[in-house]
Each structure stands twice: as structure tokens, then as C-alpha cells.
C-alpha atoms as a PDB file:
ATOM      1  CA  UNK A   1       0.000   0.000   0.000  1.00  0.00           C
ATOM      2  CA  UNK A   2       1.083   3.104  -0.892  1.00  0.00           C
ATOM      3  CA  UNK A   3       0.528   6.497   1.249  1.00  0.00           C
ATOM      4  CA  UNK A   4       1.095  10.029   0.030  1.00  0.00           C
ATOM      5  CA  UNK A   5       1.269  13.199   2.299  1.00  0.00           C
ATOM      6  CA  UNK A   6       0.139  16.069   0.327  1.00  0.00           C
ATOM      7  CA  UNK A   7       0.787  19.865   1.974  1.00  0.00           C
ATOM      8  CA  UNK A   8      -2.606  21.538   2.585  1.00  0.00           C
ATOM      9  CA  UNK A   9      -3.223  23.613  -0.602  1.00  0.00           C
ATOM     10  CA  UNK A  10      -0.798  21.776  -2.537  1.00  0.00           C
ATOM     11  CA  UNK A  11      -3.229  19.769  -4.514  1.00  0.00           C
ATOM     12  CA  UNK A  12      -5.814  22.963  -4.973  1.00  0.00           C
ATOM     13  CA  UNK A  13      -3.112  25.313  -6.183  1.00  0.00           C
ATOM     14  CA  UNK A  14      -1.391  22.388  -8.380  1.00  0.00           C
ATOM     15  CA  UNK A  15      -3.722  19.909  -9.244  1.00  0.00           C
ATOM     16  CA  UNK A  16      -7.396  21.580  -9.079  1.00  0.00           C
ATOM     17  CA  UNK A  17      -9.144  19.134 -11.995  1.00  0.00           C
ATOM     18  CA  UNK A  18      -7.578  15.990 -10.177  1.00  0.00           C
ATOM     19  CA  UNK A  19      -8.050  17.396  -6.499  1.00  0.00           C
ATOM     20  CA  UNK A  20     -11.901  17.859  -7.565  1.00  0.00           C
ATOM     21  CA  UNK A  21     -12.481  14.501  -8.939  1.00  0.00           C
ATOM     22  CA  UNK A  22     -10.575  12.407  -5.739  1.00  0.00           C
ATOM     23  CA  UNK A  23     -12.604  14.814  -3.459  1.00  0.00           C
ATOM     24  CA  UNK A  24     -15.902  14.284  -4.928  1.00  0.00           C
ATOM     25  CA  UNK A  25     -14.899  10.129  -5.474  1.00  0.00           C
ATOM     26  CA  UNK A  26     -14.076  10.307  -1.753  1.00  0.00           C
ATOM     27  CA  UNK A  27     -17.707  12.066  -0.816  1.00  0.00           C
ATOM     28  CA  UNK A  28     -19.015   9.286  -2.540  1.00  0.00           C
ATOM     29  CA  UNK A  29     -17.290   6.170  -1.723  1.00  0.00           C
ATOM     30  CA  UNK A  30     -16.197   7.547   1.899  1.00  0.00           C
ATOM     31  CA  UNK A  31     -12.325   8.262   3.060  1.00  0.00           C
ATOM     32  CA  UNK A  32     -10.161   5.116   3.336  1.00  0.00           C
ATOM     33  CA  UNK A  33      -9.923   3.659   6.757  1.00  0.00           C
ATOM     34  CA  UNK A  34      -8.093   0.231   6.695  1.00  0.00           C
ATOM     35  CA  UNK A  35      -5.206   0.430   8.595  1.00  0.00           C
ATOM     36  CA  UNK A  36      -1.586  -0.548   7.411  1.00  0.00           C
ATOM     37  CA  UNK A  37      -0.473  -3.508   9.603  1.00  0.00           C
ATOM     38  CA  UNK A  38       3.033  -2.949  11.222  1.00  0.00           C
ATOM     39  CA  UNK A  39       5.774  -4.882  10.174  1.00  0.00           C
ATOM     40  CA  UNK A  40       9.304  -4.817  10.339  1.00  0.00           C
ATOM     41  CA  UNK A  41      11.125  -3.339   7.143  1.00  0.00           C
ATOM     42  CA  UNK A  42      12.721  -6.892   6.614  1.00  0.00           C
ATOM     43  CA  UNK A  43       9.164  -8.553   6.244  1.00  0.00           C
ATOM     44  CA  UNK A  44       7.593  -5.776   4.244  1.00  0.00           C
ATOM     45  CA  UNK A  45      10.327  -5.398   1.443  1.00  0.00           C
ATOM     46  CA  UNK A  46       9.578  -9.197   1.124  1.00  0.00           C
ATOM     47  CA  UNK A  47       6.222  -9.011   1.023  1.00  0.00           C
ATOM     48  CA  UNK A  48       6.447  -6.225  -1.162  1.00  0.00           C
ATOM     49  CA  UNK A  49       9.059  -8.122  -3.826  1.00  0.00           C
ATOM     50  CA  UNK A  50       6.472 -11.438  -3.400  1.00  0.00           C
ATOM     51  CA  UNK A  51       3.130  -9.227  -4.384  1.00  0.00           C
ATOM     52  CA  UNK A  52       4.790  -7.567  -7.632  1.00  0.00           C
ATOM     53  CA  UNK A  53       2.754  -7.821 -10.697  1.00  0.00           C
ATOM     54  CA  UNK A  54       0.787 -10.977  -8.847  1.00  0.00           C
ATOM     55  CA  UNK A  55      -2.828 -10.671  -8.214  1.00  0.00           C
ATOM     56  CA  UNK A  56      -3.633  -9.699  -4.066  1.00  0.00           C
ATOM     57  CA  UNK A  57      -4.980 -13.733  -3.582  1.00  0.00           C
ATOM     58  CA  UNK A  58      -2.214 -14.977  -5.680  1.00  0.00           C
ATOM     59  CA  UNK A  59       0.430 -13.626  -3.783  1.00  0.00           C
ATOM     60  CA  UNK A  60      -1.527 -14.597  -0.363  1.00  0.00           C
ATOM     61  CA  UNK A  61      -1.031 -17.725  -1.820  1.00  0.00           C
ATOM     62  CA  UNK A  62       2.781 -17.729  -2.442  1.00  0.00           C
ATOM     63  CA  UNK A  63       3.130 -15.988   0.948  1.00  0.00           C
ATOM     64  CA  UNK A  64       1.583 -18.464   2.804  1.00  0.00           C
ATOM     65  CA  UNK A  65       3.174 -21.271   1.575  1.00  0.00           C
ATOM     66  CA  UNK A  66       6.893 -19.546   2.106  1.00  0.00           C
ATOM     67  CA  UNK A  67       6.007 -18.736   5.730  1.00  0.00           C
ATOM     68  CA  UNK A  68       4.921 -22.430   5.743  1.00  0.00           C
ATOM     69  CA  UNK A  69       8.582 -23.383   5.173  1.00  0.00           C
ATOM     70  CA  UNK A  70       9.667 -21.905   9.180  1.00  0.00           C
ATOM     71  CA  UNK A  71       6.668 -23.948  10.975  1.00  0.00           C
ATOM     72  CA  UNK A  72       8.695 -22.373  14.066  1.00  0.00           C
ATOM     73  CA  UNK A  73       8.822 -18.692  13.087  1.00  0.00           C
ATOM     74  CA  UNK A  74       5.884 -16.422  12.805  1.00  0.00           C
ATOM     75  CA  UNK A  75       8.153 -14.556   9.604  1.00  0.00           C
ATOM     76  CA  UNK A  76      10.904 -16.261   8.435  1.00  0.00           C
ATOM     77  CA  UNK A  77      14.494 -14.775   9.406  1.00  0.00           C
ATOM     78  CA  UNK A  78      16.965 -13.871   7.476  1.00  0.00           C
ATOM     79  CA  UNK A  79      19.554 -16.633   8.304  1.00  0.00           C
ATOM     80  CA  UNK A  80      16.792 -19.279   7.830  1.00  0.00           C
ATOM     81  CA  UNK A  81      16.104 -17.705   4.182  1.00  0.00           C
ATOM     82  CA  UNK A  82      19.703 -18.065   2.732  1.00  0.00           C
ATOM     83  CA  UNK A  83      19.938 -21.468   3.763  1.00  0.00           C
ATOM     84  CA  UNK A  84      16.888 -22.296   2.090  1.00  0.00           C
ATOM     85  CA  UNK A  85      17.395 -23.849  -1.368  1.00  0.00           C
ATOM     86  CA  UNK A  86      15.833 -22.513  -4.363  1.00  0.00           C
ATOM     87  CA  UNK A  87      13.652 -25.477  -5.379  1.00  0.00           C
ATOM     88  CA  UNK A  88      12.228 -24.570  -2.128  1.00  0.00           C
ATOM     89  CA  UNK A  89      11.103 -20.873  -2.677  1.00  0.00           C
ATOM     90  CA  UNK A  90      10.641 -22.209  -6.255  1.00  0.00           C
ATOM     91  CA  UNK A  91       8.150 -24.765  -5.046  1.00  0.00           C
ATOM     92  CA  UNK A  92       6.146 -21.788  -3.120  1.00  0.00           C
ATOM     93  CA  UNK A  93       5.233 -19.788  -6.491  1.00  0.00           C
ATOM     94  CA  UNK A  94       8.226 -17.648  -6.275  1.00  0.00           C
ATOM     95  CA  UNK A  95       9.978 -16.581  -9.529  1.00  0.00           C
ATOM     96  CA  UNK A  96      13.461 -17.187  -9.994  1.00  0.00           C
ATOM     97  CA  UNK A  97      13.990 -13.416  -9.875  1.00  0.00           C
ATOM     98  CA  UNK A  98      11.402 -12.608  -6.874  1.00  0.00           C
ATOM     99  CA  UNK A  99      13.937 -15.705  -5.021  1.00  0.00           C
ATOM    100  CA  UNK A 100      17.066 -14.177  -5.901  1.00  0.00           C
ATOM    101  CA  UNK A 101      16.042 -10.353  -4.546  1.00  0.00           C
ATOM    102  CA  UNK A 102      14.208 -11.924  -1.359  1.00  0.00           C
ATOM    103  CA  UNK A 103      17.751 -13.482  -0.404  1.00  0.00           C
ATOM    104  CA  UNK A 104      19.415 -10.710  -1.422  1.00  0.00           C
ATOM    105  CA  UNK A 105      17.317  -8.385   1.137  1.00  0.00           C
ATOM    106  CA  UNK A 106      17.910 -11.491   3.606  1.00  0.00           C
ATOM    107  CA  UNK A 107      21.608 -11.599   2.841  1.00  0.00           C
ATOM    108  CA  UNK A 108      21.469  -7.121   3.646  1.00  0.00           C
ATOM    109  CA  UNK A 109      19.208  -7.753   6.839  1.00  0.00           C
ATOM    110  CA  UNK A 110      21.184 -11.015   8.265  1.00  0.00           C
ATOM    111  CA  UNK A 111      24.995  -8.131   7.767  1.00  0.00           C
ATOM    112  CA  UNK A 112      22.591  -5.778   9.731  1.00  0.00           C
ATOM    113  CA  UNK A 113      21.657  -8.041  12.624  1.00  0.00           C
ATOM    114  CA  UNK A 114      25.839  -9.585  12.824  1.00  0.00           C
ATOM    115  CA  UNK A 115      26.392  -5.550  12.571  1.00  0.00           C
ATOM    116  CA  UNK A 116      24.013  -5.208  15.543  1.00  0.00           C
ATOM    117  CA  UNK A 117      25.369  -7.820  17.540  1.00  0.00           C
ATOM    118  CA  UNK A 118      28.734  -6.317  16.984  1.00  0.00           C
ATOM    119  CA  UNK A 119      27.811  -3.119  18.804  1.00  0.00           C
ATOM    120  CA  UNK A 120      26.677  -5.151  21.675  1.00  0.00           C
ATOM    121  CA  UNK A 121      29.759  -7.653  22.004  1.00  0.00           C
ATOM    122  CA  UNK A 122      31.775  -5.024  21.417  1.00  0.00           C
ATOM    123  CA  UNK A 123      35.124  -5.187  21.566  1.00  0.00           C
ATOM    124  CA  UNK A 124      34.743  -9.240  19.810  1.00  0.00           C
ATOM    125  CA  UNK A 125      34.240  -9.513  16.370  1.00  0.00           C
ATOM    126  CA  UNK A 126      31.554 -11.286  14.419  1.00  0.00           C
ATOM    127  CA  UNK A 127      31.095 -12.981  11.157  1.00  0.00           C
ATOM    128  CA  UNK A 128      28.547 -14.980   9.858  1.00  0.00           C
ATOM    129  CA  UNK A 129      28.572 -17.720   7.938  1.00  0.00           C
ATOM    130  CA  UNK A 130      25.881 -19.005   4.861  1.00  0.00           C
ATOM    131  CA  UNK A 131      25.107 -21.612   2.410  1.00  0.00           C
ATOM    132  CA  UNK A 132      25.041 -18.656  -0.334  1.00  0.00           C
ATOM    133  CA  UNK A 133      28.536 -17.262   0.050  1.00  0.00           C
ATOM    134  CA  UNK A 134      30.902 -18.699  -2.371  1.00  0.00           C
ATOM    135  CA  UNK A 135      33.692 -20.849  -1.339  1.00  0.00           C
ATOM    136  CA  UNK A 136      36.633 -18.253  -1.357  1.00  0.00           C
ATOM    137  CA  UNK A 137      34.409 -15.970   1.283  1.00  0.00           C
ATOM    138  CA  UNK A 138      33.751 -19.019   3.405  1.00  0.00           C
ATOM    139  CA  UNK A 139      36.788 -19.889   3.566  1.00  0.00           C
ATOM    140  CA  UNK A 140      38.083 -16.540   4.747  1.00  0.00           C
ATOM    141  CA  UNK A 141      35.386 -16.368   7.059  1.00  0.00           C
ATOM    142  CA  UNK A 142      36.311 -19.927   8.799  1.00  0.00           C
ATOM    143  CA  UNK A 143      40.183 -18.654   8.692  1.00  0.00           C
ATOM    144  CA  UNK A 144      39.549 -16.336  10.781  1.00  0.00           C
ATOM    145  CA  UNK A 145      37.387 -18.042  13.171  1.00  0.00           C
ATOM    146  CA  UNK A 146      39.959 -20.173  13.559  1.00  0.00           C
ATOM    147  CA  UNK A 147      43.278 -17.885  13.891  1.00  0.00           C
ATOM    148  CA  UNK A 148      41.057 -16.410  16.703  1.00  0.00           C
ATOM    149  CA  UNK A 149      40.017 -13.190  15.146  1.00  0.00           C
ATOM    150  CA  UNK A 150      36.751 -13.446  14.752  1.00  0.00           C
ATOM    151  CA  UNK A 151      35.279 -14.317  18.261  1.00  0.00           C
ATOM    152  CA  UNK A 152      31.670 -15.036  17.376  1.00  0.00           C
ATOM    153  CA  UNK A 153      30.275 -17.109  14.232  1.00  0.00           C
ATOM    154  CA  UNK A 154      27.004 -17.615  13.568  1.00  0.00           C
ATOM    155  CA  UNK A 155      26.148 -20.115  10.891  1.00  0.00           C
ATOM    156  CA  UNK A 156      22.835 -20.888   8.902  1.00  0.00           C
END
């Protein structure tokens, strides 16, 4: 869903034909009043790349059966997501380019959360460590786990 903020008198002065139209449509059919539901931006940039260009039940659809794939989580986490293999998301409706941009926001939102739990831990370091990273970055990343600079892994 989309929301606009227009300045009082903005529409009048630049948009008077359009302004009058909406305003009498909304005498008519009555202002909008369903309320967004609050979510995280993790879960609504997902939701948002798995409704693209779908019809509202379709995408219901393919969101219901991706959620279905973390029985344990009531939105699937980032770290859970990259170790999920394609056929899986595949098998829930998902495109092969809706799958590769949902694990891309995973991939930005699982850095955030190591990120976070850097501040906290702070002065030990943390890395984490997924299925989707190719071997040279593993590598690396398990290197320095074990050479003792890197004080906290977590792994998916």
C-alpha cells in the first residue's frame, strides 16, 4: 500500500481538476480507513518483492506457503532464508527473480543483525557464515574463526 502526504493547498493550487475529482470520489465512496499492519522493514520489502505484478490472492497464496517453510517462526528470518534452497522458494510460487532479490534483502538484513550484535559484544568480532557465500568468502570467514580473530560465528 502506498501512502502520500500532500501539503494543505498543494493539490488545490497544483492539481485543481484531479483534487476535484478524488474529493468528490471520496464524498461518494467515503475516506479510506483500513489500517496498514506494522511490520518490520525486513518482512515488508519481502512481502512487497512477493506481491509484484501478482494478483492480491495470488500472492496470499505464495506468501503463505513460504512462511509455511519456518513452521517455528511467525516470519521467516533472514539466516533461515539463505539457507533455504531454491527449489524450495521455487516450489512456493516464487519466480526465480522474486527468489534471488528476497535473499538478497535477507543476505542485507542477516549483515545488519551480525552488525548489531557487533555493537553489543563489542570489543569481539563477528562474522557470519551461509550456504550462499561462495567458497573463497567461506573460507576466509572460517580462517579467521579459527586464527582467533573473529570471536563469534554464527552459521545458517
Amino acid at each position: 500500500m502506498n501512502v502520500f502526504f500532500i501539503k494543505p493547498g498543494f493539490a488545490d493550487t497544483n492539481f485543481p481538476h484531479s483534487y476535484a475529482v478524488l474529493g468528490a470520489h471520496i464524498k461518494r465512496v467515503g475516506a479510506y480507513r483500513e489500517k496498514p499492519e506494522p511490520r518490520e522493514p525486513y518482512e515488508a520489502l519481502v512481502r512487497s518483492i512477493a506481491y509484484q505484478q501478482l494478483h492480491g490472492n495470488a500472492a496470499r497464496a505464495i506468501m503463505a506457503r513460504f512462511v509455511a517453510l519456518y513452521p517455528d517462526h511467525p516470519f521467516p528470518p533472514p539466516a533461515l532464508v539463505l539457507s533455504t534452497p531454491d527449489e524450495a522458494m521455487r516450489a512456493c510460487g516464487l519466480s526465480a527473480s522474486k527468489t534471488a532479490a528476497i535473499r538478497d534483502i535477507a543476505a542485507k538484513a542477516a549483515e545488519a543483525e551480525i552488525s548489531a550484535w557487533q555493537d553489543r559484544l563489542d570489543p569481539y568480532s563477528c562474522s557470519i557464515l551461509h550456504g550462499r557465500m561462495n567458497p573463497q568468502e567461506k573460507r576466509s570467514v572460517m580462517d579467521s574463526f579459527v586464527k582467533g580473530l573473529t570471536h563469534v560465528l554464527v552459521a545458517t
